[in-house]
Protein backbone atom coordinates (compact mmCIF):
# COMPACT_ATOMS: atom_id res chain seq x y z
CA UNK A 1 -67.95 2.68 -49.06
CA UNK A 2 -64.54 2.21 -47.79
CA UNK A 3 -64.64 5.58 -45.63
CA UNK A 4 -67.57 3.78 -43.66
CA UNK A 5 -66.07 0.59 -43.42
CA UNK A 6 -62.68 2.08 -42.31
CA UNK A 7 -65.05 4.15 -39.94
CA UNK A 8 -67.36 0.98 -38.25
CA UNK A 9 -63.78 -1.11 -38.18
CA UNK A 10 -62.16 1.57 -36.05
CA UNK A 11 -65.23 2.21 -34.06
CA UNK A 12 -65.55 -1.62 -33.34
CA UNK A 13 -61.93 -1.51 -31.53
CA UNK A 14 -62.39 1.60 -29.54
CA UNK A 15 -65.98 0.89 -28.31
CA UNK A 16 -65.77 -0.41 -24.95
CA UNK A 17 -63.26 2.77 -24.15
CA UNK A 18 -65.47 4.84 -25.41
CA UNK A 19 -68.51 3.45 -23.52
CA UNK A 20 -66.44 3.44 -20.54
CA UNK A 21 -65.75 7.34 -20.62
CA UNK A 22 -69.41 8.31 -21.33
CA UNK A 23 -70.71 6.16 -18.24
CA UNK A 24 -67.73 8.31 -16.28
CA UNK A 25 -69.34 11.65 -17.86
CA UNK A 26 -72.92 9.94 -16.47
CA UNK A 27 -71.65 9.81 -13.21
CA UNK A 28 -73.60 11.74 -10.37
CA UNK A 29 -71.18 15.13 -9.82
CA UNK A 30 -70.75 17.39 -6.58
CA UNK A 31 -71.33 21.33 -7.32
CA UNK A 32 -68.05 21.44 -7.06
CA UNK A 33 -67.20 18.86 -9.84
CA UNK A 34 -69.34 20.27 -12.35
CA UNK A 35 -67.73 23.66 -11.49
CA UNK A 36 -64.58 22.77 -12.72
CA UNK A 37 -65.78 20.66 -15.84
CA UNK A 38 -67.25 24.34 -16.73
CA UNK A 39 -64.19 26.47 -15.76
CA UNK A 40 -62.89 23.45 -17.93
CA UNK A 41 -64.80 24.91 -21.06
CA UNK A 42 -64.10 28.09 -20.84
CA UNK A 43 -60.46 27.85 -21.48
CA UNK A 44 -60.59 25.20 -24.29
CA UNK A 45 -60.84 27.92 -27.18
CA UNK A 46 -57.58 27.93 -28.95
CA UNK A 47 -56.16 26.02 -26.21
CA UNK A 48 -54.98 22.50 -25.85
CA UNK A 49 -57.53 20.22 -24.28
CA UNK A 50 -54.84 18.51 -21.69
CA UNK A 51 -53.29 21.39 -21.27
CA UNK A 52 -56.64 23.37 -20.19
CA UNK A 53 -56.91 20.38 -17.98
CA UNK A 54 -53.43 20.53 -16.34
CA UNK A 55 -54.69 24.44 -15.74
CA UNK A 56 -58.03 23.24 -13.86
CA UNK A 57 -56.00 20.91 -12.17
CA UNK A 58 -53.66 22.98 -10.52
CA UNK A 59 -56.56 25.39 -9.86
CA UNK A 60 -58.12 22.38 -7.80
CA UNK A 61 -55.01 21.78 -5.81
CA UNK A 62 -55.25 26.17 -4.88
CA UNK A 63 -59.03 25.18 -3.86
CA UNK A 64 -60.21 27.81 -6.60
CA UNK A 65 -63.57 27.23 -5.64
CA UNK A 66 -64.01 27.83 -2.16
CA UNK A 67 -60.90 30.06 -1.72
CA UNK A 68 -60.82 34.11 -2.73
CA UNK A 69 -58.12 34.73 -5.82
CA UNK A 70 -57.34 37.94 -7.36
CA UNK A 71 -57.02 37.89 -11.14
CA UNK A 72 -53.75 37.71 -11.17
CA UNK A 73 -53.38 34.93 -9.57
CA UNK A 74 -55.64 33.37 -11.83
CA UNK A 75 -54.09 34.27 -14.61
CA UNK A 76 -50.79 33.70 -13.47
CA UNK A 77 -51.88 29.38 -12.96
CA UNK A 78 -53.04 29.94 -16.50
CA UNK A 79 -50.15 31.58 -18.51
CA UNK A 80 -47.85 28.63 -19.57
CA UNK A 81 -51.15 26.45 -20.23
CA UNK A 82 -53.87 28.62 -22.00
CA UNK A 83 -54.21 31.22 -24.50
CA UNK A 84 -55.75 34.61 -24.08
CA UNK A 85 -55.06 33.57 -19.77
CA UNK A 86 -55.78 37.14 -18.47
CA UNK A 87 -59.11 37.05 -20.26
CA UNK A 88 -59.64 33.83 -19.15
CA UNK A 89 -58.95 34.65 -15.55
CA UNK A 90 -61.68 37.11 -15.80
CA UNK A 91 -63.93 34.90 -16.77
CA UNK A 92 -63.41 32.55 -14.49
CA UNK A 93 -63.78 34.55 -11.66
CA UNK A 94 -66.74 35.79 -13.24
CA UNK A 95 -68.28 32.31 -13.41
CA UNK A 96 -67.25 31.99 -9.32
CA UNK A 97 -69.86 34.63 -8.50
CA UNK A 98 -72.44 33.30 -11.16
CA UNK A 99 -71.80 29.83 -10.45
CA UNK A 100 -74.63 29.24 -8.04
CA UNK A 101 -77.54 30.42 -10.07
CA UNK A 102 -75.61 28.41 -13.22
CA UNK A 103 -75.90 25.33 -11.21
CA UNK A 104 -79.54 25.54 -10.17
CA UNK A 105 -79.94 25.98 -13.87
CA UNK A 106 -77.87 22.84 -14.96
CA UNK A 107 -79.75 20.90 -12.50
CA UNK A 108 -83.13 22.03 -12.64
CA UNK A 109 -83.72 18.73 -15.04
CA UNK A 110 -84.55 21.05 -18.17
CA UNK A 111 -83.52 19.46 -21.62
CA UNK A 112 -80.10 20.08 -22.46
CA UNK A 113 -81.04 22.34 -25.70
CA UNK A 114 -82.36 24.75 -23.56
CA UNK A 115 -80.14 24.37 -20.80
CA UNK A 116 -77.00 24.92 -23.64
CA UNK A 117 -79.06 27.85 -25.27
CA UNK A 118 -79.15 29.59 -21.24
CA UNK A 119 -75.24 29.14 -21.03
CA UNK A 120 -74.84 30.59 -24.11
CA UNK A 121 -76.49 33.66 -23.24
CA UNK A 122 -75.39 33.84 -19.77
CA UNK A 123 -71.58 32.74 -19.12
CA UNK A 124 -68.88 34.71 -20.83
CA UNK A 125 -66.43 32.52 -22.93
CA UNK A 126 -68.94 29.95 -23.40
CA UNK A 127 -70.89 29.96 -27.00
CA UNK A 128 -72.54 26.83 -28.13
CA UNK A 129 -69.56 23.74 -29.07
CA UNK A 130 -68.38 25.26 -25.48
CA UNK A 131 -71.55 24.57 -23.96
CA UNK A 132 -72.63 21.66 -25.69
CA UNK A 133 -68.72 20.29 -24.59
CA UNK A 134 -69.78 21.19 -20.70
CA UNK A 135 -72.78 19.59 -20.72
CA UNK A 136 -71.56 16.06 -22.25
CA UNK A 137 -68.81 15.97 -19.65
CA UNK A 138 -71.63 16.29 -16.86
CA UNK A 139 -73.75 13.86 -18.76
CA UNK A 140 -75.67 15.24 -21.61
CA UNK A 141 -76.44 13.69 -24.65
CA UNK A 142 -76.99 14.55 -27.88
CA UNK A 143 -75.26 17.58 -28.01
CA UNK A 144 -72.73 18.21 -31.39
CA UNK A 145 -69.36 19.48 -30.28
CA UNK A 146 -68.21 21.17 -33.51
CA UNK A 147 -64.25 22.18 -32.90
CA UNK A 148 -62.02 22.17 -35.78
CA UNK A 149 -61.21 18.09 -35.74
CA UNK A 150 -65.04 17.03 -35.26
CA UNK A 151 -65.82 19.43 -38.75
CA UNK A 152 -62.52 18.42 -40.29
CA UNK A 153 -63.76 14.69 -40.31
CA UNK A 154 -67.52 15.51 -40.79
CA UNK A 155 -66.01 17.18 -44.07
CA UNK A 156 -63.71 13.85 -45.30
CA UNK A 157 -66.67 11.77 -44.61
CA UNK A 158 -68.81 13.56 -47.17
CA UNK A 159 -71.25 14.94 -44.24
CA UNK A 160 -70.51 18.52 -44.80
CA UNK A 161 -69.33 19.60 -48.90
CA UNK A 162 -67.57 22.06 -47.83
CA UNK A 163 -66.01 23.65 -44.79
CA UNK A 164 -67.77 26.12 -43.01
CA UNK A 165 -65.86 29.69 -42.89
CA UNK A 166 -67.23 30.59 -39.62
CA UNK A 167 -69.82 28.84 -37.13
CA UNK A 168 -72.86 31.65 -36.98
CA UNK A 169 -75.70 29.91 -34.36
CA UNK A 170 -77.58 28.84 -37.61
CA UNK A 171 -74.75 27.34 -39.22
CA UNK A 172 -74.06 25.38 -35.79
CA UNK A 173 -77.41 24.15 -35.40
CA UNK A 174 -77.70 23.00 -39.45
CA UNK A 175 -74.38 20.98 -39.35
CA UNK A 176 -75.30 19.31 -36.44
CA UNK A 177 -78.65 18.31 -37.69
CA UNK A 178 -76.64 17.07 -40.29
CA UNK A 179 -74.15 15.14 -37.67
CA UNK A 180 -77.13 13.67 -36.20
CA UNK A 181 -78.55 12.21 -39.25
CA UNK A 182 -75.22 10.50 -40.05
CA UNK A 183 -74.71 9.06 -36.95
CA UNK A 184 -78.31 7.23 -37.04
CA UNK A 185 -77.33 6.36 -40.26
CA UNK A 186 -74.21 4.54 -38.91
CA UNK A 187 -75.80 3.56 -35.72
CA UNK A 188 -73.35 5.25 -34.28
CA UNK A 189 -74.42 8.26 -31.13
CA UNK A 190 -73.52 11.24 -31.80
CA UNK A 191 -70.97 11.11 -28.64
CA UNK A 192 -69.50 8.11 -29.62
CA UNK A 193 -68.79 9.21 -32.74
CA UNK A 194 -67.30 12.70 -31.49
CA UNK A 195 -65.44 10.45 -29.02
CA UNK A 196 -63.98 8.85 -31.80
CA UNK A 197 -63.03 11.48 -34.26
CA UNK A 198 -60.93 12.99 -31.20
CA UNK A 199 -59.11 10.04 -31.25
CA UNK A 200 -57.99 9.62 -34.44
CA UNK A 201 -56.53 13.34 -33.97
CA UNK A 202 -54.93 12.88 -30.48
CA UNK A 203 -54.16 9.01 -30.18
CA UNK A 204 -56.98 8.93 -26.68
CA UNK A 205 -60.28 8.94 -25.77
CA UNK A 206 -59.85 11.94 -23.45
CA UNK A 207 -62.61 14.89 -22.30
């Protein structure tokens, strides 16, 4: 149908950009790099993706990770960039003291379902698109990243009938079954195509 046409055409264009960013994602990381792709994901809820990073950035440049902050100083590198930044600045200095064992965990060559599933029950702020987000920017594959654009165009493709009201771990786990299926279909990976459906909302193949 035209929707899939429209769909391979724009998929053709953006390919080799696309390709490009996942074999950056592939790379080998430092501790420290995957650190900040996860203090990354814990400020994306209602937050602007390039904002959150501008926010990780600057937390960088402070040397968040080796140096001691208090939480207000946290949330005070958060508060023009990211919702909810107190709450966030708790968690984040939660994850500091955590971060070890977490990293042992993400590295311990487990598959990244069960990896996602230990996030989920271990790292405040992080639930399963927030997890599943982390572990594609360090890599993973496979993983459906369900924020509001991804089930927006799942919906306008005909994937989903209807939209879900709220995103319950069973309701996650169907719809991206679901996702998975129609990318096969397309012969399209699933992190291509999530790739892409960011794009059409923000104009770049970004995080």
């Amino acid at each position: 149908n035209r929707l899939t046409m429209t769909l391979l055409h724009e998929y053709s264009t953006k390919r080799k950009l696309i390709e490009l960013r996942l074999r950056e994602f592939s790379r080998a990381k430092t501790p420290e790099e995957v650190f900040y792709e996860l203090c990354f994901c814990v400020l994306t809820p209602q937050s602007k993706g390039r904002m959150c990073w501008d926010a990780v950035q600057l937390l960088q440049q402070r040397d968040f990770y080796h140096r001691a902050f208090s939480p207000s100083l946290v949330a005070s590198l958060l508060k023009t960039r990211v919702r909810f930044h107190n709450t966030k600045a708790r968690r984040l200095l939660l994850l500091k003291k955590q971060f070890d064992e977490v990293h042992r965990v993400v590295s311990s060559g487990r598959d990244h379902h069960t990896v996602r599933d230990w996030l989920v029950d271990h790292v405040q702020g992080i639930g399963l698109k927030e997890a599943s987000h982390f572990l594609r920017n360090i890599g993973g594959r496979n993983l459906a990243i369900l924020d509001r654009h991804v089930l927006k165009h799942l919906h306008q493709e005909g994937v989903l009938q209807e939209y879900p009201k709220t995103l319950a771990r069973k309701t996650y786990l169907d719809i991206e079954q679901r996702f998975s299926a129609y990318s096969s279909r397309m012969g399209i990976t699933l992190d291509c195509l999530d790739l892409l459906f960011w794009s059409r909302e923000t104009g770049e193949v970004f995080k």
